[in-house]
PDB file of N, CA and C in Angstrom:
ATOM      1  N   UNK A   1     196.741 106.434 158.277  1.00  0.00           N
ATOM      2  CA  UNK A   1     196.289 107.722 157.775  1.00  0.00           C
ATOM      3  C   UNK A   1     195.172 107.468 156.763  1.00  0.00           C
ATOM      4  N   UNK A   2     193.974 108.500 156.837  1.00  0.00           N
ATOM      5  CA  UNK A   2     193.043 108.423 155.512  1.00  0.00           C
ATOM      6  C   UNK A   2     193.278 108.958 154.612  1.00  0.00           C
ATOM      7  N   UNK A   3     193.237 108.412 153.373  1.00  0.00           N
ATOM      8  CA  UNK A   3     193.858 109.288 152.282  1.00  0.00           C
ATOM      9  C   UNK A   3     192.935 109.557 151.360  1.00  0.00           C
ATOM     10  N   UNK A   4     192.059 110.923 151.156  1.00  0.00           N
ATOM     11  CA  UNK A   4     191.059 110.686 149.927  1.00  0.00           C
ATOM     12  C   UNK A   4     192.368 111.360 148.570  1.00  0.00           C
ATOM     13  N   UNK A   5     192.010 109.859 147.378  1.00  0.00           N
ATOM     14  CA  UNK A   5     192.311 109.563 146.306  1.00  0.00           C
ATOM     15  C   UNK A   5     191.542 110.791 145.324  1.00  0.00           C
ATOM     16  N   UNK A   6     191.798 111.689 144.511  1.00  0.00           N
ATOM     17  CA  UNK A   6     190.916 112.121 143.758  1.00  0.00           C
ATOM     18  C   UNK A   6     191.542 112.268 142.370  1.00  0.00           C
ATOM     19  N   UNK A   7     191.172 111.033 141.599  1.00  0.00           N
ATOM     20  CA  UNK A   7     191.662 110.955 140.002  1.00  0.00           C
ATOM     21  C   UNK A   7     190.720 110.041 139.347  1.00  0.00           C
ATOM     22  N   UNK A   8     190.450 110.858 138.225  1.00  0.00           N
ATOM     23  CA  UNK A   8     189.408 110.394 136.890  1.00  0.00           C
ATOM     24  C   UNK A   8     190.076 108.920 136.287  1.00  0.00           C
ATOM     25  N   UNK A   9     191.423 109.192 136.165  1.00  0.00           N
ATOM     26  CA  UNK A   9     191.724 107.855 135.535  1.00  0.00           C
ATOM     27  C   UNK A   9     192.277 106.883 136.102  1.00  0.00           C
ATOM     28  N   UNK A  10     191.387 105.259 135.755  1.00  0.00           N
ATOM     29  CA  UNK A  10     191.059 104.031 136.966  1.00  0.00           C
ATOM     30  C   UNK A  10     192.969 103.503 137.222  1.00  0.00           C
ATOM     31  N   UNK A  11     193.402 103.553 136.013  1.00  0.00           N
ATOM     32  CA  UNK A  11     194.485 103.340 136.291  1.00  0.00           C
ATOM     33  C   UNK A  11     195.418 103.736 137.295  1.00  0.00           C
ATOM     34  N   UNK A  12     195.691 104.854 137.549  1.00  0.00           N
ATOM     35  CA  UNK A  12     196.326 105.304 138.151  1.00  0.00           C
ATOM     36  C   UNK A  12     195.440 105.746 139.480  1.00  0.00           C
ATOM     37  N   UNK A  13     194.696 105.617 139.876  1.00  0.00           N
ATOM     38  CA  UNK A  13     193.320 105.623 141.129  1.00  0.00           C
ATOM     39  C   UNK A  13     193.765 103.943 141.661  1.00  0.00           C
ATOM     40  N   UNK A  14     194.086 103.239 140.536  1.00  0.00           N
ATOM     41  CA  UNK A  14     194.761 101.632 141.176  1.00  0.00           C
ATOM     42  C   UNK A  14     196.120 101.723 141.737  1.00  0.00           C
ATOM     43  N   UNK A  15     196.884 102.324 140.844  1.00  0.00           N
ATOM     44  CA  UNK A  15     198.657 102.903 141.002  1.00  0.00           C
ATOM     45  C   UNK A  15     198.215 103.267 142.557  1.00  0.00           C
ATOM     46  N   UNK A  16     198.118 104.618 142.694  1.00  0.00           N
ATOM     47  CA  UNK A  16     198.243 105.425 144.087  1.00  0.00           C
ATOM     48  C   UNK A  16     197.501 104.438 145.223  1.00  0.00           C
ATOM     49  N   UNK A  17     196.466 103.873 144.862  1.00  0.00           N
ATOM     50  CA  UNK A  17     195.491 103.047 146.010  1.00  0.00           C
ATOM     51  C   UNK A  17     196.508 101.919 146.578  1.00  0.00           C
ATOM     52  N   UNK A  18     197.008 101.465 145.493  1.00  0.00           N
ATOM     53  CA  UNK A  18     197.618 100.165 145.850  1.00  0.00           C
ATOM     54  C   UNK A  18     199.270 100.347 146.717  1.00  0.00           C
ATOM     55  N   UNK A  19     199.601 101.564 146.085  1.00  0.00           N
ATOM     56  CA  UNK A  19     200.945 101.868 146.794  1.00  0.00           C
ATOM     57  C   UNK A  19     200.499 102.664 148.565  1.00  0.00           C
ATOM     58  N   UNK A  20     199.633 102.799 148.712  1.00  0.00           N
ATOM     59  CA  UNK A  20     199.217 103.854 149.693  1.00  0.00           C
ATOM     60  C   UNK A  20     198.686 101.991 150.830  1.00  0.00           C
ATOM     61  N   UNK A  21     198.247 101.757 150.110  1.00  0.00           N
ATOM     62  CA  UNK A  21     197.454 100.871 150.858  1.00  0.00           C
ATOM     63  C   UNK A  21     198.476  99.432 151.915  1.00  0.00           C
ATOM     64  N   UNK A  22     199.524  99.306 150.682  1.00  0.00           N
ATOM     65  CA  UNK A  22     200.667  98.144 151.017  1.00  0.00           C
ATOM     66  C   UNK A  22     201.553  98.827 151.911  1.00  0.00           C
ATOM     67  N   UNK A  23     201.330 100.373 152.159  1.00  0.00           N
ATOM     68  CA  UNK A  23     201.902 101.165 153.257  1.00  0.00           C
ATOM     69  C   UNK A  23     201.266 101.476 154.941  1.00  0.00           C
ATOM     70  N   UNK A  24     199.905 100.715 154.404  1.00  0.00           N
ATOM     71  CA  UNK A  24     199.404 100.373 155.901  1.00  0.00           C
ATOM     72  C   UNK A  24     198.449 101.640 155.919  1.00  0.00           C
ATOM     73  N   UNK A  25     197.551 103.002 154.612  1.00  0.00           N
ATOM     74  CA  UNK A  25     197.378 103.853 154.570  1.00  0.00           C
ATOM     75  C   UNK A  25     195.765 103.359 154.254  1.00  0.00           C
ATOM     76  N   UNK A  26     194.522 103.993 154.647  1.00  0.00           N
ATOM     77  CA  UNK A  26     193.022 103.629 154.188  1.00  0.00           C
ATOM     78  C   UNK A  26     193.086 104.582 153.162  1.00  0.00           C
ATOM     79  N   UNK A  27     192.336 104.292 152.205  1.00  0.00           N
ATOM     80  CA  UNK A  27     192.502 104.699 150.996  1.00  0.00           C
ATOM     81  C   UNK A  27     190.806 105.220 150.562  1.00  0.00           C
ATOM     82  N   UNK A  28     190.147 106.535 150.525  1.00  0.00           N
ATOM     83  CA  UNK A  28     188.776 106.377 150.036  1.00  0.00           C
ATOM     84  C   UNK A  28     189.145 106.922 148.508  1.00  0.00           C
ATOM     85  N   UNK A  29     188.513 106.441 147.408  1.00  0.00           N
ATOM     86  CA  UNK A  29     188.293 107.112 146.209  1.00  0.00           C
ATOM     87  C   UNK A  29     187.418 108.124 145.784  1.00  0.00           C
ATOM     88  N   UNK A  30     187.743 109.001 145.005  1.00  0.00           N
ATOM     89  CA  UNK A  30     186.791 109.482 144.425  1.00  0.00           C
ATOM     90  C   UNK A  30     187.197 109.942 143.039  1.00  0.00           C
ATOM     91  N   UNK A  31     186.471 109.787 141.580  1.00  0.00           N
ATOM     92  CA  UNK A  31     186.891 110.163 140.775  1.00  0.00           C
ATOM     93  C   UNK A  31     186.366 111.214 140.170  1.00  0.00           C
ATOM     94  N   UNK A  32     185.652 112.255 140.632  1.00  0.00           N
ATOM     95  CA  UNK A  32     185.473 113.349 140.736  1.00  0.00           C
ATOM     96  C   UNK A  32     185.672 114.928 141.418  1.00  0.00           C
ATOM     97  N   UNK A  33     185.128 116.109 140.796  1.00  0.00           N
ATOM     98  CA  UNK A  33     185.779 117.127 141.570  1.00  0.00           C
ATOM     99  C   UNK A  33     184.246 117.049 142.775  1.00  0.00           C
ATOM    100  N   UNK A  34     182.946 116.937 142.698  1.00  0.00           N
ATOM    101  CA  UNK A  34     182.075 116.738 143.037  1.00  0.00           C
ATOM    102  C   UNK A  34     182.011 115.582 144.185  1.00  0.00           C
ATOM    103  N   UNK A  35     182.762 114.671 144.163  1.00  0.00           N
ATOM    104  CA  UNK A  35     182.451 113.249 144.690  1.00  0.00           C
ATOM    105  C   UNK A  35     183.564 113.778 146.046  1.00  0.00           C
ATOM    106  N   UNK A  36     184.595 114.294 145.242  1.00  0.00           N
ATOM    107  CA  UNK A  36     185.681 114.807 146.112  1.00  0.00           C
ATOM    108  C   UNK A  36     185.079 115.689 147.495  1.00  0.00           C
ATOM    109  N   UNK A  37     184.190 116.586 147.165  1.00  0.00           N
ATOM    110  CA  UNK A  37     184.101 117.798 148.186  1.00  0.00           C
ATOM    111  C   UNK A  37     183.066 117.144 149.458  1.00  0.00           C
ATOM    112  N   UNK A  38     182.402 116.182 148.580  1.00  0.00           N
ATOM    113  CA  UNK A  38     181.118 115.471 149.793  1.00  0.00           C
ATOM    114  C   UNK A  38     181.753 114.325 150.496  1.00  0.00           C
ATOM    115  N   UNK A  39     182.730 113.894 149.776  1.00  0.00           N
ATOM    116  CA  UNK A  39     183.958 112.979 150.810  1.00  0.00           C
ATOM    117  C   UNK A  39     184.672 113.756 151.350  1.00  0.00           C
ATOM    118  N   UNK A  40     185.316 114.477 150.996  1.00  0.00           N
ATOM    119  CA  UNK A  40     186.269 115.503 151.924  1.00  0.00           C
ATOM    120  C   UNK A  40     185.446 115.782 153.201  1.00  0.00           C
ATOM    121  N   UNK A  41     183.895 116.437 152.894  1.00  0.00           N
ATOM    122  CA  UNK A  41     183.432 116.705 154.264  1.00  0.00           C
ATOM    123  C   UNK A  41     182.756 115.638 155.277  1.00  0.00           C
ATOM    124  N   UNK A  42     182.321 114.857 154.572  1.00  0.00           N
ATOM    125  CA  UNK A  42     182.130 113.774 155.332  1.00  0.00           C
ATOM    126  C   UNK A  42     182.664 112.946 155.719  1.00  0.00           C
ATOM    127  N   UNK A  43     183.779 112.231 155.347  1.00  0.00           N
ATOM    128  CA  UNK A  43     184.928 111.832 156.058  1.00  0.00           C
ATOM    129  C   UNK A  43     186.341 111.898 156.659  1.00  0.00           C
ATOM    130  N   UNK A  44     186.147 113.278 156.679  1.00  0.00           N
ATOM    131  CA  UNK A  44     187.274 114.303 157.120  1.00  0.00           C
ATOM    132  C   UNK A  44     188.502 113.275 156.842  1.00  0.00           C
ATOM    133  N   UNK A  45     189.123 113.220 155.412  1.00  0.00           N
ATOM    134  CA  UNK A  45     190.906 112.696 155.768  1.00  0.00           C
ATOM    135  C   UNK A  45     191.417 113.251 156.447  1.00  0.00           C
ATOM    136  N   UNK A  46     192.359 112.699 156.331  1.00  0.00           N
ATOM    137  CA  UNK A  46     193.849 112.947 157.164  1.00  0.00           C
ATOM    138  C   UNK A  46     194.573 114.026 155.560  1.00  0.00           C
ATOM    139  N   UNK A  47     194.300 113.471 154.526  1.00  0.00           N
ATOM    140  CA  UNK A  47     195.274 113.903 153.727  1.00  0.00           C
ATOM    141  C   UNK A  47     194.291 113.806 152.352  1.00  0.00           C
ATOM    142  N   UNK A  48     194.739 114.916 150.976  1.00  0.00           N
ATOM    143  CA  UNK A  48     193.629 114.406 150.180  1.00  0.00           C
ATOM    144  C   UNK A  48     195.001 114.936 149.104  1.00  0.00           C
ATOM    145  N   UNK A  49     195.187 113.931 148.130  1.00  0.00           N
ATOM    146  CA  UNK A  49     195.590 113.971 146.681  1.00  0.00           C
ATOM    147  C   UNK A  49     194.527 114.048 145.692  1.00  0.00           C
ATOM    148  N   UNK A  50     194.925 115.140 144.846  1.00  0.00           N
ATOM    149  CA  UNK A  50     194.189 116.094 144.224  1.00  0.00           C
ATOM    150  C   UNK A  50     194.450 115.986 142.869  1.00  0.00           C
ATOM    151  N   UNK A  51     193.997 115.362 141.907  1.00  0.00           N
ATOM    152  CA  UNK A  51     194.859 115.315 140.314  1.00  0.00           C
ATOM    153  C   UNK A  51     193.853 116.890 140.065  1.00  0.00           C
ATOM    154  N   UNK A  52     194.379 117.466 139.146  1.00  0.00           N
ATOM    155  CA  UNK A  52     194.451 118.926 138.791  1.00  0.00           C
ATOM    156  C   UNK A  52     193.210 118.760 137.450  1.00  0.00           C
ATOM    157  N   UNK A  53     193.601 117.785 136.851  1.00  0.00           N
ATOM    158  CA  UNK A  53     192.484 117.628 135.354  1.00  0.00           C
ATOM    159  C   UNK A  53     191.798 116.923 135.694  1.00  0.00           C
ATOM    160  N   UNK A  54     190.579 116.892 136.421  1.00  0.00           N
ATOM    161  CA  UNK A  54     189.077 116.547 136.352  1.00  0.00           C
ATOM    162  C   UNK A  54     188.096 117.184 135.595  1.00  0.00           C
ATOM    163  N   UNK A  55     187.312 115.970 135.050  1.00  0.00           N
ATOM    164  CA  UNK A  55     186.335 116.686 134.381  1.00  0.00           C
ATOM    165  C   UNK A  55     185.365 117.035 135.394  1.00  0.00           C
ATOM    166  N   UNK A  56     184.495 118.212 134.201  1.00  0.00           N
ATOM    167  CA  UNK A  56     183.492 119.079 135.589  1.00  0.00           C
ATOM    168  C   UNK A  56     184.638 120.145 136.319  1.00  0.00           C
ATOM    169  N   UNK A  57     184.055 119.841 137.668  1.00  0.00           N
ATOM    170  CA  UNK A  57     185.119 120.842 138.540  1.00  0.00           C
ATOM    171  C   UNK A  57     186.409 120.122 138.706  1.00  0.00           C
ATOM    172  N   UNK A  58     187.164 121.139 138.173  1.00  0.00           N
ATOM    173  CA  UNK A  58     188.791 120.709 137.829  1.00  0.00           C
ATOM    174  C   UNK A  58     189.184 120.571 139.272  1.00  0.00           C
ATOM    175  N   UNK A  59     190.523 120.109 139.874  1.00  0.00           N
ATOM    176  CA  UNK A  59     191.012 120.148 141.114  1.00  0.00           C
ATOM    177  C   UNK A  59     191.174 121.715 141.657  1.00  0.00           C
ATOM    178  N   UNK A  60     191.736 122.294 140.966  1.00  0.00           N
ATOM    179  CA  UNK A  60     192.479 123.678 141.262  1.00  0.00           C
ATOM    180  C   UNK A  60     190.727 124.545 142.154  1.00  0.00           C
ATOM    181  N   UNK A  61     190.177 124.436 141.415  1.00  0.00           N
ATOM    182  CA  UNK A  61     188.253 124.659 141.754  1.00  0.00           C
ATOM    183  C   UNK A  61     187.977 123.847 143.063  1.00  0.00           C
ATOM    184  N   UNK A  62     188.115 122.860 142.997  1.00  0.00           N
ATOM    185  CA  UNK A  62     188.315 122.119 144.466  1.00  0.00           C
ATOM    186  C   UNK A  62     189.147 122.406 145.286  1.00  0.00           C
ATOM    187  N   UNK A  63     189.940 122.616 145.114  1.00  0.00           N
ATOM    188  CA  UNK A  63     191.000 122.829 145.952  1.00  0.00           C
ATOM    189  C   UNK A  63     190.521 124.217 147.189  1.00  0.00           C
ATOM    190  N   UNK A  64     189.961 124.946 145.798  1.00  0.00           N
ATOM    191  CA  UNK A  64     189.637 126.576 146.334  1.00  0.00           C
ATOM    192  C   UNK A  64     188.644 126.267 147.506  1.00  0.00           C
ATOM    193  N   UNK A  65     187.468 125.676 147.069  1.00  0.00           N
ATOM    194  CA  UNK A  65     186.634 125.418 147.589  1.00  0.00           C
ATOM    195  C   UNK A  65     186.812 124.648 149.176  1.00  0.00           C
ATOM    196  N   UNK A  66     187.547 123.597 148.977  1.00  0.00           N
ATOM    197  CA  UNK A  66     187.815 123.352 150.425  1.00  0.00           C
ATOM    198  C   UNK A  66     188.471 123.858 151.257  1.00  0.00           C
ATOM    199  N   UNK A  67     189.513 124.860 150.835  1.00  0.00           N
ATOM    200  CA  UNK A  67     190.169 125.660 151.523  1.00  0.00           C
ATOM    201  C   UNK A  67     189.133 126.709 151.904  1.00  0.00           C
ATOM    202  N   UNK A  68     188.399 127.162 151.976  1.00  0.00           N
ATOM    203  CA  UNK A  68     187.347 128.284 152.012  1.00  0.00           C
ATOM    204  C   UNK A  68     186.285 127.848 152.967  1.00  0.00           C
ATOM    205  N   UNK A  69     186.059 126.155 152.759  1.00  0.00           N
ATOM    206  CA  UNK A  69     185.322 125.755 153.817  1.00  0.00           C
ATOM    207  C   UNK A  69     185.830 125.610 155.344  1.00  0.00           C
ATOM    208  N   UNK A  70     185.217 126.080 156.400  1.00  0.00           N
ATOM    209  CA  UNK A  70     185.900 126.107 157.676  1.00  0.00           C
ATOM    210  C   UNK A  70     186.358 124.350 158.176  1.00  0.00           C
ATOM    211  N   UNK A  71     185.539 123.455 157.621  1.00  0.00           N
ATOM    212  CA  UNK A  71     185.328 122.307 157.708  1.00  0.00           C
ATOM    213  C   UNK A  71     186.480 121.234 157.280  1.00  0.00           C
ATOM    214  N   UNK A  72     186.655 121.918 156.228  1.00  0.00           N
ATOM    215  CA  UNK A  72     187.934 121.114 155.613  1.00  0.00           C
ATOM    216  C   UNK A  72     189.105 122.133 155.166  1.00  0.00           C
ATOM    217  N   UNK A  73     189.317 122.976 155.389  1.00  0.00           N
ATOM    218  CA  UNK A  73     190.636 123.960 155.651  1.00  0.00           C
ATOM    219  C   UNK A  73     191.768 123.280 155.873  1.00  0.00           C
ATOM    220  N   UNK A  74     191.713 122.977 157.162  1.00  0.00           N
ATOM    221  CA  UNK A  74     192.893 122.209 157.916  1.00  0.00           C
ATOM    222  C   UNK A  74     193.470 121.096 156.929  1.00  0.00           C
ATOM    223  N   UNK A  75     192.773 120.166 156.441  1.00  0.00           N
ATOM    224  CA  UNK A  75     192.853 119.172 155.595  1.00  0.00           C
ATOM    225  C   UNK A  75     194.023 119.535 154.513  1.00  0.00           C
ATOM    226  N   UNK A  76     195.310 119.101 154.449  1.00  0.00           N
ATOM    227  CA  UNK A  76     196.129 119.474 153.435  1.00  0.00           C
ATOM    228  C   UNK A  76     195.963 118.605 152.240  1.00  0.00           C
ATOM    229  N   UNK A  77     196.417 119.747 151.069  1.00  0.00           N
ATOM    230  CA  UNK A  77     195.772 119.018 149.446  1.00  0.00           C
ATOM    231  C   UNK A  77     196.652 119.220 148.611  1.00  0.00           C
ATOM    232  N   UNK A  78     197.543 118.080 148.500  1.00  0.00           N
ATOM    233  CA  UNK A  78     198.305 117.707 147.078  1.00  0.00           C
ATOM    234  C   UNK A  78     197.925 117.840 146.008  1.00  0.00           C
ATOM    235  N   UNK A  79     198.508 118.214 144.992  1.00  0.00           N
ATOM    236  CA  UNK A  79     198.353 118.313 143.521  1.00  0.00           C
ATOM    237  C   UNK A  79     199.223 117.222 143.033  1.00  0.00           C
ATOM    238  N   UNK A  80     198.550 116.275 142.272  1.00  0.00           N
ATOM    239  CA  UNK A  80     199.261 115.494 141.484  1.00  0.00           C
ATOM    240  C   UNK A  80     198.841 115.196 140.238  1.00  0.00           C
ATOM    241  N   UNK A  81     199.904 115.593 139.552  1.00  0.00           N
ATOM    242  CA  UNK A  81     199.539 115.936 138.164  1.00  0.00           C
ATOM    243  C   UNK A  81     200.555 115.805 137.078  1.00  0.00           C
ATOM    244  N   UNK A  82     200.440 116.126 135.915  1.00  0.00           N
ATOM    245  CA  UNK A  82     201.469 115.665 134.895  1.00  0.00           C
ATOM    246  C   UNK A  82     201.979 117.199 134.892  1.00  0.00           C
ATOM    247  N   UNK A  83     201.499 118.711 134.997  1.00  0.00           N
ATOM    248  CA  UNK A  83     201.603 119.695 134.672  1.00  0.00           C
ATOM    249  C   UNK A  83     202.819 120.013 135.707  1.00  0.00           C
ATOM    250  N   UNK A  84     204.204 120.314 135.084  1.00  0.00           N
ATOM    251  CA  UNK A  84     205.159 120.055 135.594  1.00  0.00           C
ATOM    252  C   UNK A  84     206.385 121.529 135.602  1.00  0.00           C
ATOM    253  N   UNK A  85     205.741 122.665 134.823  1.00  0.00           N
ATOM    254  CA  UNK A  85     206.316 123.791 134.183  1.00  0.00           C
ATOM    255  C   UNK A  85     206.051 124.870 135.728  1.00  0.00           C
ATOM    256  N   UNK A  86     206.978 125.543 135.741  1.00  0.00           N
ATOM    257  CA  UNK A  86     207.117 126.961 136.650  1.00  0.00           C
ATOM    258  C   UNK A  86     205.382 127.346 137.029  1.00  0.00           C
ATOM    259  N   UNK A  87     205.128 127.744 135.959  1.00  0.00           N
ATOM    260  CA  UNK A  87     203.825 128.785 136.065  1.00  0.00           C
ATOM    261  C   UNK A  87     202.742 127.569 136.146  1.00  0.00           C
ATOM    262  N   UNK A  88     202.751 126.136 136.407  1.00  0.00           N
ATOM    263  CA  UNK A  88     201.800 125.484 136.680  1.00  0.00           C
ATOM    264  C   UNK A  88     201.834 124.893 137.787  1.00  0.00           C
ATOM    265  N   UNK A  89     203.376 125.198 138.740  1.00  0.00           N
ATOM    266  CA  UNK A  89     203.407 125.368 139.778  1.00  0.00           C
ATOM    267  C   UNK A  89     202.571 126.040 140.747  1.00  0.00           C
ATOM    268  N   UNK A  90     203.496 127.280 140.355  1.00  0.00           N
ATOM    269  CA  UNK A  90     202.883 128.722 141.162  1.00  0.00           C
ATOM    270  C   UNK A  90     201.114 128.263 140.944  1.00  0.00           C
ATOM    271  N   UNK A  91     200.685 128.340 139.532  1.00  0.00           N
ATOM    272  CA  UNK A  91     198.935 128.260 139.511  1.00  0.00           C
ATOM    273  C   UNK A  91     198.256 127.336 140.381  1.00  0.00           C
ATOM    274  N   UNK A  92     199.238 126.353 141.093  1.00  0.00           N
ATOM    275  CA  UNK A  92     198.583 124.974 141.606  1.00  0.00           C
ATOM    276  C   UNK A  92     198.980 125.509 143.398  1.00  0.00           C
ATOM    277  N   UNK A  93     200.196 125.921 143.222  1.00  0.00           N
ATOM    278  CA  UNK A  93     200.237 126.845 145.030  1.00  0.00           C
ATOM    279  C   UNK A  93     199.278 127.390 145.621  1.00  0.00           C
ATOM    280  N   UNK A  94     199.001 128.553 144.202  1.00  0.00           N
ATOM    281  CA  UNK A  94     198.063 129.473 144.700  1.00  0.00           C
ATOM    282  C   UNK A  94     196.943 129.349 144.955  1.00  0.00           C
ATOM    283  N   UNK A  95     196.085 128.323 144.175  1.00  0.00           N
ATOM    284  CA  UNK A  95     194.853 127.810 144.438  1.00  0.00           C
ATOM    285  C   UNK A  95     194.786 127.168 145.797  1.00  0.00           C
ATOM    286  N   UNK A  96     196.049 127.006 146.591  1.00  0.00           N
ATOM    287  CA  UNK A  96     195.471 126.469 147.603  1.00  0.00           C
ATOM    288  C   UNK A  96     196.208 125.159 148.100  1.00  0.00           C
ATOM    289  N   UNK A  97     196.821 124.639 147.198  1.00  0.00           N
ATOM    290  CA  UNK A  97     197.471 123.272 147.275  1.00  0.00           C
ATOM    291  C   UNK A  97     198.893 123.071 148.406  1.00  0.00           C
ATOM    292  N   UNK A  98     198.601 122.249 149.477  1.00  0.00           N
ATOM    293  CA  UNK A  98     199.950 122.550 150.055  1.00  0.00           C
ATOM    294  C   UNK A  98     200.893 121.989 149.981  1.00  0.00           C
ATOM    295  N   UNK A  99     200.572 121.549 148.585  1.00  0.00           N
ATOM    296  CA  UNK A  99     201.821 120.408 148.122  1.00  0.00           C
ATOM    297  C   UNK A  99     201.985 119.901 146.396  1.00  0.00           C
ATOM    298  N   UNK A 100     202.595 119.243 146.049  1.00  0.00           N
ATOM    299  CA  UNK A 100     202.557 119.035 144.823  1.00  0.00           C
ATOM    300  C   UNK A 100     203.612 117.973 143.981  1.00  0.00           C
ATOM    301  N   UNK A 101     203.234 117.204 143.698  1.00  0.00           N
ATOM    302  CA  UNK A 101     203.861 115.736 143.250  1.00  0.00           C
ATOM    303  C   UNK A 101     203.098 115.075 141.776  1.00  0.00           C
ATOM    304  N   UNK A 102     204.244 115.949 140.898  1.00  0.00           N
ATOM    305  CA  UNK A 102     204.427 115.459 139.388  1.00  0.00           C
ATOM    306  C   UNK A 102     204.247 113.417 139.256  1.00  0.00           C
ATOM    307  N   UNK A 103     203.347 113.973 138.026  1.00  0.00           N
ATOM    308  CA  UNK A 103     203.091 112.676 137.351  1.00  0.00           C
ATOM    309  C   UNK A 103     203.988 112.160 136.221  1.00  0.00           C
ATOM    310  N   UNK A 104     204.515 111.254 136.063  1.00  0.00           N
ATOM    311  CA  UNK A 104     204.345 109.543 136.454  1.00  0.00           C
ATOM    312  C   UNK A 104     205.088 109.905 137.733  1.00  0.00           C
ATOM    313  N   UNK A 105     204.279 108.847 138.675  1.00  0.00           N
ATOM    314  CA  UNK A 105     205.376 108.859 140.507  1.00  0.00           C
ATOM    315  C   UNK A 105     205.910 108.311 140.088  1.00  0.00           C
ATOM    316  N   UNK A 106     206.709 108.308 141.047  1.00  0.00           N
ATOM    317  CA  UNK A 106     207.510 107.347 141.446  1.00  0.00           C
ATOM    318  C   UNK A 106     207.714 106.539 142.398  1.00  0.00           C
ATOM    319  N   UNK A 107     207.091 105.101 141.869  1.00  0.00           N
ATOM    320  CA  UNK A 107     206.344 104.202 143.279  1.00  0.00           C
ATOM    321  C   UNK A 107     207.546 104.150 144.420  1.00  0.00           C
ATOM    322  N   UNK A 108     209.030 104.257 144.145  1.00  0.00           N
ATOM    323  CA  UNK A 108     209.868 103.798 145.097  1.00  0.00           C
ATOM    324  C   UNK A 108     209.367 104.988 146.194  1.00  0.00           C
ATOM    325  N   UNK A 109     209.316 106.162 146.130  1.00  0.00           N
ATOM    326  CA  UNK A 109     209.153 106.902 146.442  1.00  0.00           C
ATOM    327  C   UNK A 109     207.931 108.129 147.099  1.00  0.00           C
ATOM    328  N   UNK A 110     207.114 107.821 146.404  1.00  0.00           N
ATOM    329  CA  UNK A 110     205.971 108.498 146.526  1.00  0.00           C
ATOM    330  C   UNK A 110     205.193 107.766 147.753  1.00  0.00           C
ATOM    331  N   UNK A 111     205.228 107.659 148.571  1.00  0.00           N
ATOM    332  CA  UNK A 111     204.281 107.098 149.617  1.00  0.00           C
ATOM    333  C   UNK A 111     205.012 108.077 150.382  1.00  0.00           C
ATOM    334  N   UNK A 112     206.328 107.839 150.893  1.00  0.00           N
ATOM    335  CA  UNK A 112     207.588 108.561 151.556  1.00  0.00           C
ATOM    336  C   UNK A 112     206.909 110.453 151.187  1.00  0.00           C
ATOM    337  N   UNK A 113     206.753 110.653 150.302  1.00  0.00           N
ATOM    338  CA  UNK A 113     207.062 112.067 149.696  1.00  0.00           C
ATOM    339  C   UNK A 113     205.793 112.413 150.410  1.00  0.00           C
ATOM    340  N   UNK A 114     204.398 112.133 149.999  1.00  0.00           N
ATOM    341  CA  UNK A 114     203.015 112.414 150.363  1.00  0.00           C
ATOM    342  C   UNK A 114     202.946 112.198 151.786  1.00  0.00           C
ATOM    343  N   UNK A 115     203.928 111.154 152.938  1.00  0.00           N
ATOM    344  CA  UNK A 115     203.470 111.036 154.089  1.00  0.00           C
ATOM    345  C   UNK A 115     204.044 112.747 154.802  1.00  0.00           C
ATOM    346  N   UNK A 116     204.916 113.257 154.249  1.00  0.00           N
ATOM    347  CA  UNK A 116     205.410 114.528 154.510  1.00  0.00           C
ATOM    348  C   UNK A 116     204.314 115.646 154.824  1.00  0.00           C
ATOM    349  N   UNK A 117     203.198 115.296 154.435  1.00  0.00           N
ATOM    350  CA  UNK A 117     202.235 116.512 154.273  1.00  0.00           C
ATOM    351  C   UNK A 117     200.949 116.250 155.294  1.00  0.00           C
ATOM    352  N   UNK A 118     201.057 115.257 156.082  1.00  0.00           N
ATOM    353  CA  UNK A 118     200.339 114.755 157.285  1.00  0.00           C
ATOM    354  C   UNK A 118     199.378 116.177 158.266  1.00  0.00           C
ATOM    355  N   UNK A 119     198.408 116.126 158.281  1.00  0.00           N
ATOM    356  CA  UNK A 119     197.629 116.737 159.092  1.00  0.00           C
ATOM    357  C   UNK A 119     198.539 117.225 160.357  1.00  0.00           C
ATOM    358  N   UNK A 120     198.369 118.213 160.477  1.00  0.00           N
ATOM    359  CA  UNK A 120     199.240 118.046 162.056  1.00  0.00           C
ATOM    360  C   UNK A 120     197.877 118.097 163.139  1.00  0.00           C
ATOM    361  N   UNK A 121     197.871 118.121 164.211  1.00  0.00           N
ATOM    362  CA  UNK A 121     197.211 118.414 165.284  1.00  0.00           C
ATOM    363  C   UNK A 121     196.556 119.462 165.251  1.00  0.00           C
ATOM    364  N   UNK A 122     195.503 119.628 165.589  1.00  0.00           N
ATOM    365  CA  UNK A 122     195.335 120.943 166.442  1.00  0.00           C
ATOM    366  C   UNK A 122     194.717 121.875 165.011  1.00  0.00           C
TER     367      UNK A 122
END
């Protein structure tokens, strides 16, 4: 599966890369909301994790945006983020997100959780 990465901080852009990757997953980065939308369309993932606090255009702004594009619609977009409360839920649904996986992961786990949200066909 292709997975575009989208998080500002290197650390954890290493965390997710490295757990995604030892899972047999291609991994593109981007640490922007900007870098995000011209990878999203040009290398159409399979799957795109979305951290919510980017500087510039935040995720939730991205999020909108690719959902709106006919191009990358289909493309399902995780939120992963530290923002973990009811109403930062719902705010991260609604923008668009078809998924959502609180920060710190959990490496046992989180490869398992994100493969759930796989492109389907068609």
């Amino acid at each position: 599966m292709l997975i575009l990465v989208v998080e500002d901080n290197p650390l954890n852009q290493e965390l997710v890369t490295d757990l995604l990757e030892m899972s047999g997953h291609t991994v593109i980065p981007a640490d922007s909301g900007e870098s995000a939308l011209e990878l999203a369309r040009s290398q159409t993932p399979d799957l795109i994790l979305m951290d919510v606090s980017l500087p510039g255009k935040d995720g939730l702004a991205v999020t909108a945006e690719l959902k709106a594009d006919p191009r990358t619609r289909a493309i399902p977009v995780i939120a992963v983020t530290a923002h973990s409360m009811v109403k930062d839920r719902e705010r991260i649904m609604a923008s668009g997100c078809d998924g959502y996986v609180t920060k710190p992961i959990d490496a046992q786990t989180f490869v398992s959780e994100i493969e759930k949200f796989k492109k389907q066909p068609g």
